[in-house]
N, C-alpha and C. Protein backbone atom coordinates (compact mmCIF):
# COMPACT_ATOMS: atom_id res chain seq x y z
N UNK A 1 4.23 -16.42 22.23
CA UNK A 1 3.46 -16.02 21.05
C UNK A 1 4.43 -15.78 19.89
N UNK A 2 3.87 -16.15 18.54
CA UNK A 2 5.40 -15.80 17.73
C UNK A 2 4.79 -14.59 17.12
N UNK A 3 5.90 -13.93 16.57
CA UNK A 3 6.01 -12.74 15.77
C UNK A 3 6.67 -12.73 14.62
N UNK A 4 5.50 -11.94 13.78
CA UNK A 4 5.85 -11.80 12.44
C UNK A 4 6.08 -10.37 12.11
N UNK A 5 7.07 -10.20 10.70
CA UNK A 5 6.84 -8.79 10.59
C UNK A 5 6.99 -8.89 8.90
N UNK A 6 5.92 -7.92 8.33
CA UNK A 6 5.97 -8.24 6.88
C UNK A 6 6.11 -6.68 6.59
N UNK A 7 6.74 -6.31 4.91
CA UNK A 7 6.45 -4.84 4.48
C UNK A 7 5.72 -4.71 3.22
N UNK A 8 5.34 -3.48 2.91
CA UNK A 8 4.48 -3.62 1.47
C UNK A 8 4.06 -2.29 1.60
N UNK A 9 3.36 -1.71 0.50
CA UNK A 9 3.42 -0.43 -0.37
C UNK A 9 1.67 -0.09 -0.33
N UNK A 10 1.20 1.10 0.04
CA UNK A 10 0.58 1.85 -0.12
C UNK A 10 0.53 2.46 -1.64
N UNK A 11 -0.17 1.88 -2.63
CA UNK A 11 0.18 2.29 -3.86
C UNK A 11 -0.52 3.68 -4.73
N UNK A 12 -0.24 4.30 -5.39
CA UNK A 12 -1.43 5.59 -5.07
C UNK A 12 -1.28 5.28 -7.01
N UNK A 13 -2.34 6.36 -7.74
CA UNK A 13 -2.11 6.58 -8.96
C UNK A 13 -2.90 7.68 -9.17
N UNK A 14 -2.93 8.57 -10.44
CA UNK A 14 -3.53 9.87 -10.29
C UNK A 14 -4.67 9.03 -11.51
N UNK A 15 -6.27 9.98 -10.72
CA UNK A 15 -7.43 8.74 -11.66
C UNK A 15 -6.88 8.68 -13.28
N UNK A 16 -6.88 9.75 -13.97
CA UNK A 16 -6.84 10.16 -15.14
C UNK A 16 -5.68 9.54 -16.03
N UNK A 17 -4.74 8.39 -15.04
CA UNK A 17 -3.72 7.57 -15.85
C UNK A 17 -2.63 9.15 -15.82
N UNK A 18 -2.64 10.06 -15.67
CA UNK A 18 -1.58 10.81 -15.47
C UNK A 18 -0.71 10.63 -14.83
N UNK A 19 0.81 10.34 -15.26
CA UNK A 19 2.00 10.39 -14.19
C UNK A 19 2.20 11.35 -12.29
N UNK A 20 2.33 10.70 -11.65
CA UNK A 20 2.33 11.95 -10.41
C UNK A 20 3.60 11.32 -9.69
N UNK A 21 4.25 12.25 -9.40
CA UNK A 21 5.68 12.22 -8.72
C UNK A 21 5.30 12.68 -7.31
N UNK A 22 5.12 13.56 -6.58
CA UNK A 22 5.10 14.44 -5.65
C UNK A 22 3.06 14.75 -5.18
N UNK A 23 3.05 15.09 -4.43
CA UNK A 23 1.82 16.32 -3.75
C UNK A 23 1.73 17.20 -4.97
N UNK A 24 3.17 17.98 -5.30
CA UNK A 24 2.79 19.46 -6.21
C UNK A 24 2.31 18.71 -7.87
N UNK A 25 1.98 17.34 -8.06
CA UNK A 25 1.29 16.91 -9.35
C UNK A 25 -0.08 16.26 -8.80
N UNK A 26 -0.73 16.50 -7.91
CA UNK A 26 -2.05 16.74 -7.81
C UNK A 26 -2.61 17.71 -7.54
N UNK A 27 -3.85 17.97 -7.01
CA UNK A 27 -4.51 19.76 -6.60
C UNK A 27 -5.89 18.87 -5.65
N UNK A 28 -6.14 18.07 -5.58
CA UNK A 28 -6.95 17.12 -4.58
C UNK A 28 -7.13 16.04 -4.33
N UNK A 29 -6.78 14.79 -3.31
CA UNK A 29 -7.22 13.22 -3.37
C UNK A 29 -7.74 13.02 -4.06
N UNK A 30 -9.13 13.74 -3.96
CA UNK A 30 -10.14 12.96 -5.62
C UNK A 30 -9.61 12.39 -6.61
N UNK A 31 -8.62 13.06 -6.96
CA UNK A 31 -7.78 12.77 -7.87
C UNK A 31 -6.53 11.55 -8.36
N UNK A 32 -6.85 11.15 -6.79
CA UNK A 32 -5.66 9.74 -6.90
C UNK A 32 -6.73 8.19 -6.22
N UNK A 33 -6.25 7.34 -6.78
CA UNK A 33 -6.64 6.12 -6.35
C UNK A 33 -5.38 5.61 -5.83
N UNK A 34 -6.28 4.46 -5.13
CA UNK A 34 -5.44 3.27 -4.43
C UNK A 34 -5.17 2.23 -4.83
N UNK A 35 -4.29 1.21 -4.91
CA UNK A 35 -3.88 -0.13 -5.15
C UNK A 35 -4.28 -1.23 -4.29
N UNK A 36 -5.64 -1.90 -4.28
CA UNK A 36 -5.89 -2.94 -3.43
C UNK A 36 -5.91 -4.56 -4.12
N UNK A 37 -5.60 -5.40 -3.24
CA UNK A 37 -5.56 -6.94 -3.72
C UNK A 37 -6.44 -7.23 -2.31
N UNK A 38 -6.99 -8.34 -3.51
CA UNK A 38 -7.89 -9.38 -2.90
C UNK A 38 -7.22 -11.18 -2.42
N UNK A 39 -6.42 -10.96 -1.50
CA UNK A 39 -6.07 -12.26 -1.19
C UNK A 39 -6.49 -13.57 -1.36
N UNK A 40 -5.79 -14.47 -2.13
CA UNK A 40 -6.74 -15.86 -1.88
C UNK A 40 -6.73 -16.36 -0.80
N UNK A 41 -5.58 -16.21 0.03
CA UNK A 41 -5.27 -16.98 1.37
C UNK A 41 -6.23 -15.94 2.38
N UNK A 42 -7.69 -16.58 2.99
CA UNK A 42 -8.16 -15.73 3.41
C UNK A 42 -9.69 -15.20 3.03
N UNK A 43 -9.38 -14.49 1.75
CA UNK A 43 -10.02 -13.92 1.25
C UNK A 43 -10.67 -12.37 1.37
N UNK A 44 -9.20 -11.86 1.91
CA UNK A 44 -9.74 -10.56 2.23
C UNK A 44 -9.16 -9.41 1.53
N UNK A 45 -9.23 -7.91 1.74
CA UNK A 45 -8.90 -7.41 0.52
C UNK A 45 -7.72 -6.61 1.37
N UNK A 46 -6.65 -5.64 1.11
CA UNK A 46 -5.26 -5.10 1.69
C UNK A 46 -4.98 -4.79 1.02
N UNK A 47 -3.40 -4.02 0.99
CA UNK A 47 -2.35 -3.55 0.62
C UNK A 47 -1.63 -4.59 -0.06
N UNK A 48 -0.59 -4.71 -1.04
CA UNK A 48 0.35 -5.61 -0.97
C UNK A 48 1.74 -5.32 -0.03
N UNK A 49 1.83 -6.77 0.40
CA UNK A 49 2.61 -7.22 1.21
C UNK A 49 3.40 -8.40 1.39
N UNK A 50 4.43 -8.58 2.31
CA UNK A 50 5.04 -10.04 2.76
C UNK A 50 6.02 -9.92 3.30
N UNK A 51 6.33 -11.23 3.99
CA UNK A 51 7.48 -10.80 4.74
C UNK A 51 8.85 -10.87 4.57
N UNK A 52 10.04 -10.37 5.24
CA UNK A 52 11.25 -10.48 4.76
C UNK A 52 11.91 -11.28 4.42
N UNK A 53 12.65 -11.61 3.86
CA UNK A 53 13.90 -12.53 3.45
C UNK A 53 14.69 -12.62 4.40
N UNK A 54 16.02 -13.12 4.71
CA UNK A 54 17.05 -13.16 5.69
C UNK A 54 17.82 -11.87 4.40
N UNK A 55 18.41 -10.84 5.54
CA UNK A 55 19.49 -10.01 4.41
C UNK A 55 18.60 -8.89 4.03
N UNK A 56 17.16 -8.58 4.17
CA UNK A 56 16.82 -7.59 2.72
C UNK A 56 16.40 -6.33 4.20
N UNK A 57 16.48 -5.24 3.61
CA UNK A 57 15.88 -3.95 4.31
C UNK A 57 14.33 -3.76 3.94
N UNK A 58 14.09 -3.21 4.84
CA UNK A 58 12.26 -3.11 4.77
C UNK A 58 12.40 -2.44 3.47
N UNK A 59 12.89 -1.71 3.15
CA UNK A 59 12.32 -1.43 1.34
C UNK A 59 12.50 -2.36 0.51
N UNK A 60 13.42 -2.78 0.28
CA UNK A 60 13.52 -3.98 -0.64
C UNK A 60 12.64 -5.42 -0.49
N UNK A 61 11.84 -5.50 0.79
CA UNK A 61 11.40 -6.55 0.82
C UNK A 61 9.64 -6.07 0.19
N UNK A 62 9.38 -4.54 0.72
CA UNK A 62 8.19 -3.92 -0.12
C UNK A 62 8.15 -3.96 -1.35
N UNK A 63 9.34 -3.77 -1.81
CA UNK A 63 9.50 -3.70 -3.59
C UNK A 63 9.51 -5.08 -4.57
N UNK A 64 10.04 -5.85 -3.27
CA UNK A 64 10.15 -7.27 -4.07
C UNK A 64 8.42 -7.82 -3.83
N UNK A 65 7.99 -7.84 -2.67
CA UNK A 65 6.63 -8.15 -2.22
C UNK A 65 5.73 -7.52 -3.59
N UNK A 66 5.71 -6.39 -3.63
CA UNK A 66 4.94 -5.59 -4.49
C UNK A 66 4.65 -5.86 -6.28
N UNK A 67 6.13 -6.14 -6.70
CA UNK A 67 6.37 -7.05 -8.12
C UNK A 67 5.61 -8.09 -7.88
N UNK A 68 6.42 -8.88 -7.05
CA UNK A 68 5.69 -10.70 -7.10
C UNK A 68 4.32 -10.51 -6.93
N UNK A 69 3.63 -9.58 -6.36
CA UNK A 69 1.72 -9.78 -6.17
C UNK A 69 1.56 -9.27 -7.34
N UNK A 70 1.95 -8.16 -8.14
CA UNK A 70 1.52 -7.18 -8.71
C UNK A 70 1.78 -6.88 -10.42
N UNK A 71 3.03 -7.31 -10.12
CA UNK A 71 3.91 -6.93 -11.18
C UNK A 71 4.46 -5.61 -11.22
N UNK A 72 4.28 -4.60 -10.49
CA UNK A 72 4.66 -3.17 -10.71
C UNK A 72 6.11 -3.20 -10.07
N UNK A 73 5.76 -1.87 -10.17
CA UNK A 73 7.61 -1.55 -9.57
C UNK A 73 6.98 0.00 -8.64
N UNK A 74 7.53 -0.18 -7.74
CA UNK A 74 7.54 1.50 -7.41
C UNK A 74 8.65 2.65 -7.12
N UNK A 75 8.11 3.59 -7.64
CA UNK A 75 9.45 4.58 -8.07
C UNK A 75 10.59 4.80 -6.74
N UNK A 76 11.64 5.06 -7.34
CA UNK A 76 12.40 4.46 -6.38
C UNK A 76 12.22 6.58 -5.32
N UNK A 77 11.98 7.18 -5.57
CA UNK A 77 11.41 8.59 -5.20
C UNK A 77 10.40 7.73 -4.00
N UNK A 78 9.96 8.20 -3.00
CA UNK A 78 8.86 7.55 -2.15
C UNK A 78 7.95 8.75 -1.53
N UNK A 79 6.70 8.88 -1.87
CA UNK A 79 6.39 10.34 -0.91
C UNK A 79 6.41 9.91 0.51
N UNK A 80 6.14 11.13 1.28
CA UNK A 80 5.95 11.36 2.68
C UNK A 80 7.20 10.72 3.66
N UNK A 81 8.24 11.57 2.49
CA UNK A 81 9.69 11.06 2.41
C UNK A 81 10.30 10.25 3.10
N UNK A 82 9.48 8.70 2.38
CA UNK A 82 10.36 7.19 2.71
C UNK A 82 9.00 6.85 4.65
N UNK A 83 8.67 7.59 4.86
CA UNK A 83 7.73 7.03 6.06
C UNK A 83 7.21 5.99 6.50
N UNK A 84 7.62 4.89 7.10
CA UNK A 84 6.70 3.98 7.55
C UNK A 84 5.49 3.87 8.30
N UNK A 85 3.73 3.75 7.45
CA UNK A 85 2.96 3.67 8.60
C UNK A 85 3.03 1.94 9.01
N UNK A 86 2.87 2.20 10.32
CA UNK A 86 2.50 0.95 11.03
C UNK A 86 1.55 0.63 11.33
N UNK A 87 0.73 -0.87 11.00
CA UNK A 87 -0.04 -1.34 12.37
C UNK A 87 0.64 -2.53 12.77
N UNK A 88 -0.22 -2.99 13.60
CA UNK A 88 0.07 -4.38 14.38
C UNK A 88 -1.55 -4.91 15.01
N UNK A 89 -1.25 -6.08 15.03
CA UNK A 89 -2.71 -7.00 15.27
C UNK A 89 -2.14 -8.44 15.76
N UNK A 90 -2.95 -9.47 16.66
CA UNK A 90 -2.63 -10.42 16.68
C UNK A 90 -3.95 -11.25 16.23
N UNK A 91 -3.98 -12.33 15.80
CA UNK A 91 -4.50 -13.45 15.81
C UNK A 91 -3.92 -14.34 15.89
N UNK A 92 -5.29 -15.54 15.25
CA UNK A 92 -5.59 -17.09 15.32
C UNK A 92 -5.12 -17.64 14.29
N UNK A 93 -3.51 -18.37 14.25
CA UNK A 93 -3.59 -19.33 12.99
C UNK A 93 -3.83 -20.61 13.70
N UNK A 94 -4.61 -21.34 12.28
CA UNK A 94 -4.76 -22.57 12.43
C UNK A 94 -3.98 -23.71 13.22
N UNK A 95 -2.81 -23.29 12.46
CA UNK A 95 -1.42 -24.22 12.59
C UNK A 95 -0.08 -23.70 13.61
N UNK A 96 -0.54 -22.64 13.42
CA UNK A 96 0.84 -21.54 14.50
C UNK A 96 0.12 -21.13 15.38
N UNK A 97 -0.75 -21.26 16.14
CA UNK A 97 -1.25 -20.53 17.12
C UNK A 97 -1.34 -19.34 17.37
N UNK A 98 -1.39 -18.10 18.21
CA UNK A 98 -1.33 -16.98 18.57
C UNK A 98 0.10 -16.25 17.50
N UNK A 99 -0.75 -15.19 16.77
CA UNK A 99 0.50 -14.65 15.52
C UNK A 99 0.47 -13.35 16.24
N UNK A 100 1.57 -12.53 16.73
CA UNK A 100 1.50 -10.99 16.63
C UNK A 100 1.80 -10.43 15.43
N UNK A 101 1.34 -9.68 14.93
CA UNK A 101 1.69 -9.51 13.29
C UNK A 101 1.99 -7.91 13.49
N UNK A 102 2.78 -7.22 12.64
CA UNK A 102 3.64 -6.30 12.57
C UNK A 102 3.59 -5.61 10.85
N UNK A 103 3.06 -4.90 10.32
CA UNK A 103 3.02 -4.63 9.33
C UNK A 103 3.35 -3.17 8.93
N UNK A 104 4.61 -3.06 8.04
CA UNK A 104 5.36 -1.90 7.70
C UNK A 104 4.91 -1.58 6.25
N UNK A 105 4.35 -0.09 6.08
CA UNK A 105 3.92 0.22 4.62
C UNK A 105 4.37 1.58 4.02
N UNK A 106 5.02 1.24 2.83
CA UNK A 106 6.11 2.90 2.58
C UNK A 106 4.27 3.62 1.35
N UNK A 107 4.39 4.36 1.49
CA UNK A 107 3.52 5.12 0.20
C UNK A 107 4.25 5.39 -0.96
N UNK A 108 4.15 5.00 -1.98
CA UNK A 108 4.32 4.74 -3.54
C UNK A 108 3.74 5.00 -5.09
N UNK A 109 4.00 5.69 -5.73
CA UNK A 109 3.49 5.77 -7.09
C UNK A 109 3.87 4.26 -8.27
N UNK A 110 3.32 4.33 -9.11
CA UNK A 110 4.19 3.11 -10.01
C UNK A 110 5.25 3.81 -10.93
N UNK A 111 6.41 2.80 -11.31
CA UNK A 111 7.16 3.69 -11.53
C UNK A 111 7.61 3.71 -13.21
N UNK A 112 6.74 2.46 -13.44
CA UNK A 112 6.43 3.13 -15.25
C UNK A 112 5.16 3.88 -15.79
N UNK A 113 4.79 4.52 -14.78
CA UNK A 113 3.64 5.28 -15.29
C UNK A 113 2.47 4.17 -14.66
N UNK A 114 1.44 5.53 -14.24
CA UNK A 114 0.26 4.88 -13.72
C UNK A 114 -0.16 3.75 -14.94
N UNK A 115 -0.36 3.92 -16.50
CA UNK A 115 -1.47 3.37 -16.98
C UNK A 115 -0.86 1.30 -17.07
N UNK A 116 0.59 1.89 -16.11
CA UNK A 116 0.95 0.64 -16.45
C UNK A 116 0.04 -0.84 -15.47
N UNK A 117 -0.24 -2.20 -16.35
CA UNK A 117 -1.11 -3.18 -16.43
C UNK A 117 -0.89 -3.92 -14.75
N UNK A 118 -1.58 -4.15 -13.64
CA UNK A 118 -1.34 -4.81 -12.43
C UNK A 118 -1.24 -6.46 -13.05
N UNK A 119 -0.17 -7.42 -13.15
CA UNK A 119 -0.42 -8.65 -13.27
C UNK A 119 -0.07 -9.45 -12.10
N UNK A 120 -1.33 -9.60 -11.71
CA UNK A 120 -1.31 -10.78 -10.16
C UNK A 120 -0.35 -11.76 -10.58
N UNK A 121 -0.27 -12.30 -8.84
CA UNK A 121 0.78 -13.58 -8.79
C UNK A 121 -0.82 -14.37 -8.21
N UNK A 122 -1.09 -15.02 -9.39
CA UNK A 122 -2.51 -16.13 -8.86
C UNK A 122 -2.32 -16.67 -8.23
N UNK A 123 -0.88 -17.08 -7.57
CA UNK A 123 -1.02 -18.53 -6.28
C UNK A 123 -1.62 -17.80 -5.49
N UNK A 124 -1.32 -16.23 -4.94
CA UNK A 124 -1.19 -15.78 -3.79
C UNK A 124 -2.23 -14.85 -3.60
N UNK A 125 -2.84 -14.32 -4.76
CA UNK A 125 -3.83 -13.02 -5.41
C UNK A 125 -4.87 -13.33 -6.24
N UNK A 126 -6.47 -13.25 -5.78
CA UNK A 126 -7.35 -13.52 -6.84
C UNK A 126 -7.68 -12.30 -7.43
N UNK A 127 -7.48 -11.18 -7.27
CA UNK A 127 -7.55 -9.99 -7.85
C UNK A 127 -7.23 -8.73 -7.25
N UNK A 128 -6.62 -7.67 -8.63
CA UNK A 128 -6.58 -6.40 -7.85
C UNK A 128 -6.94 -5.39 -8.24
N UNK A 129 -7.27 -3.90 -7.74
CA UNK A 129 -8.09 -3.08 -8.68
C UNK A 129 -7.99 -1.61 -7.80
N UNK A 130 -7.57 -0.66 -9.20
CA UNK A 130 -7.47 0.60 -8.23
C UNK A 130 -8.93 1.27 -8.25
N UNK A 131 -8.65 1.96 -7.03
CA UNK A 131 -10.03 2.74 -6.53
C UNK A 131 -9.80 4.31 -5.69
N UNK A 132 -10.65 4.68 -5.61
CA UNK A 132 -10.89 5.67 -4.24
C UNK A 132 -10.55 5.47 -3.40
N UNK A 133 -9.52 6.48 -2.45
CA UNK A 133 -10.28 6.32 -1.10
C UNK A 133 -11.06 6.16 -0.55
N UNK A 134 -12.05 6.86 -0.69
CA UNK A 134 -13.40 6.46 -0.35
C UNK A 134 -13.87 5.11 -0.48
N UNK A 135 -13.69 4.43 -1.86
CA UNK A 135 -14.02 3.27 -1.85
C UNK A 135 -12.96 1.73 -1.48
N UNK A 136 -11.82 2.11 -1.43
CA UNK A 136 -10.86 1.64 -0.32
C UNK A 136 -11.32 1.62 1.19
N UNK A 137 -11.91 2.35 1.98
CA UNK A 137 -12.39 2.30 3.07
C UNK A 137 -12.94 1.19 3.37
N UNK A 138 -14.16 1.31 2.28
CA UNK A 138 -15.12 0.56 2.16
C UNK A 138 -15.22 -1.03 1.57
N UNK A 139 -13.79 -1.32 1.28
CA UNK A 139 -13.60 -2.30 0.54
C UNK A 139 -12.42 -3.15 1.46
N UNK A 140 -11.33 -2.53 2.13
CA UNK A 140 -10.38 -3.04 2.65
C UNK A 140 -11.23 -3.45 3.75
N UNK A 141 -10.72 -5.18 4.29
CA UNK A 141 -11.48 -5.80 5.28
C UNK A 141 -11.08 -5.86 6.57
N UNK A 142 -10.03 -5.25 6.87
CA UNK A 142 -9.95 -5.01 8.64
C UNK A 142 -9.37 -3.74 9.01
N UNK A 143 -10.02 -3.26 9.99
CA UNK A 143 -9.95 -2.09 10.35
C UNK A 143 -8.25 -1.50 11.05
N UNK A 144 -7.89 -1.86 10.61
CA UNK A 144 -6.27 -1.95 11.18
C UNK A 144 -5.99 -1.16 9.53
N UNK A 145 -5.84 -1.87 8.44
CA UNK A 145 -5.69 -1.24 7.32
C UNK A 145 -6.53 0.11 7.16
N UNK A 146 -7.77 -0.12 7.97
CA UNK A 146 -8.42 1.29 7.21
C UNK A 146 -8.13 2.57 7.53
N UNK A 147 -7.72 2.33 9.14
CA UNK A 147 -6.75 3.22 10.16
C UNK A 147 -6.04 3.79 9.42
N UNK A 148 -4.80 2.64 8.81
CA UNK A 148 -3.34 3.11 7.96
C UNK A 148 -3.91 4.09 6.78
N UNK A 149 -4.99 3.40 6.32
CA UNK A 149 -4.95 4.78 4.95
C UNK A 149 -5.53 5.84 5.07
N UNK A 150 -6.11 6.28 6.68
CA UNK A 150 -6.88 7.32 6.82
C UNK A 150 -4.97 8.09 7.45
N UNK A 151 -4.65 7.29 7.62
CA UNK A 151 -3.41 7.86 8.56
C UNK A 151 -2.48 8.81 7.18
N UNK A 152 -2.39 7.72 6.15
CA UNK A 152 -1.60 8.02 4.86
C UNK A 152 -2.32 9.32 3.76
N UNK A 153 -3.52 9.05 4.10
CA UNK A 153 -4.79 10.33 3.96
C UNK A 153 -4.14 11.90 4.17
N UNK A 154 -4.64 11.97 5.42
CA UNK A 154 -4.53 12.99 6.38
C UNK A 154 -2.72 13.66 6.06
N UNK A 155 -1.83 12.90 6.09
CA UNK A 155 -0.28 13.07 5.63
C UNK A 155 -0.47 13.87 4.44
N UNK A 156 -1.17 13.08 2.94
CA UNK A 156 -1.12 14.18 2.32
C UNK A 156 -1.61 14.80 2.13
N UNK A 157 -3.36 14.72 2.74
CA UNK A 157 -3.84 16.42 2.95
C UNK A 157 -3.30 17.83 3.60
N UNK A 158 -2.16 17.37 4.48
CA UNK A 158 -1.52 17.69 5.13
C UNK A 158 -0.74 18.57 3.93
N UNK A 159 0.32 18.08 3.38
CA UNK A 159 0.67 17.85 2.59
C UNK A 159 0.10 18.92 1.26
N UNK A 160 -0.58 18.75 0.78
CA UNK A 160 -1.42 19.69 0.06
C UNK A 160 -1.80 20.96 0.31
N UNK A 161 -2.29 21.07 1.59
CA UNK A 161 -2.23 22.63 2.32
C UNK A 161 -1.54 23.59 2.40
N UNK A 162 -0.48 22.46 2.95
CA UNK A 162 0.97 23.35 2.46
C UNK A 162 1.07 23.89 1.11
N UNK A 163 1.42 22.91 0.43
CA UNK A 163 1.25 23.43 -1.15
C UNK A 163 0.28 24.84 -1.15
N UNK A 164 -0.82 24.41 -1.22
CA UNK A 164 -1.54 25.72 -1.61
C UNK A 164 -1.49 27.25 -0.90
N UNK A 165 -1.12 26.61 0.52
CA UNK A 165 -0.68 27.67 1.08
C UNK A 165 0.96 28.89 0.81
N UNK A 166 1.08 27.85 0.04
CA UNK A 166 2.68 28.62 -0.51
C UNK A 166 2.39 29.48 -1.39
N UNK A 167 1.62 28.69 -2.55
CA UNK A 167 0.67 29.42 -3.53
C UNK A 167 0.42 30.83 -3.91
């Protein structure tokens, strides 16, 4: 069976176009959206992603992945300090047969400021658009991703408690 392994960014933004560095520049999720693309290859909706180069470290191949779909950059600061969530899944390619797929995702702010513009890479992206969690759930198309952001969720509710509990 062959194996793939790709990385890419969990992208967050605070709704209100406000800058957020950390947990201690929000006060609830409500408050932050997600970064989703709509794949052309496919047609389904995710994270941005792709896979490595020969030479690059899983961050650099997230950061480069993340520009080329996106155009953003993400701050080089990472919450849930630098963490990889994982999934893994196999399928059916057409042409390659049986894929085990391997997918590494750091969590990220943008790093010129939220209000900055997402410009797709159209070969690869028919669109992208921030949202809710809530409506990320509901929008991302396989349940392997929806896992990861309930996983990336829970981290910084986690996360937040603390905060307030210091308070």
């Amino acid at each position: 069976m062959r194996r793939e392994r790709s990385y890419g960014f969990v992208m967050l933004r605070h709704s209100s176009l406000r800058s957020i560095r950390l947990t201690s520049d929000i006060t609830s999720l409500d408050e932050v959206e997600v970064l989703l693309i709509h794949q052309r290859s496919g047609g389904h909706w995710s994270f941005p992603k792709g896979h490595e180069e020969p030479g690059e470290t899983p961050i650099v191949t997230a950061r480069r992945e993340l520009f080329e779909e996106t155009g953003l950059r993400a701050k080089p600061e990472l919450w849930c300090a630098g963490e990889i969530y994982w999934e893994s899944y196999t399928f059916q390619h057409p042409r390659k047969g049986a894929v085990n797929k391997t997918n590494g995702f750091f969590v990220g702010v943008v790093e010129d400021g939220p209000e900055e513009s997402v410009k797709i890479q159209e070969e690869e992206v028919l669109e992208a658009k921030w949202c809710s969690f809530a409506t990320a759930m509901v929008t991302l198309t396989f349940s392997e991703e929806k896992d990861l952001l309930n996983r990336v969720r829970s981290r910084l509710e986690r996360d937040l408690e603390k905060k307030q509990s210091i308070l």
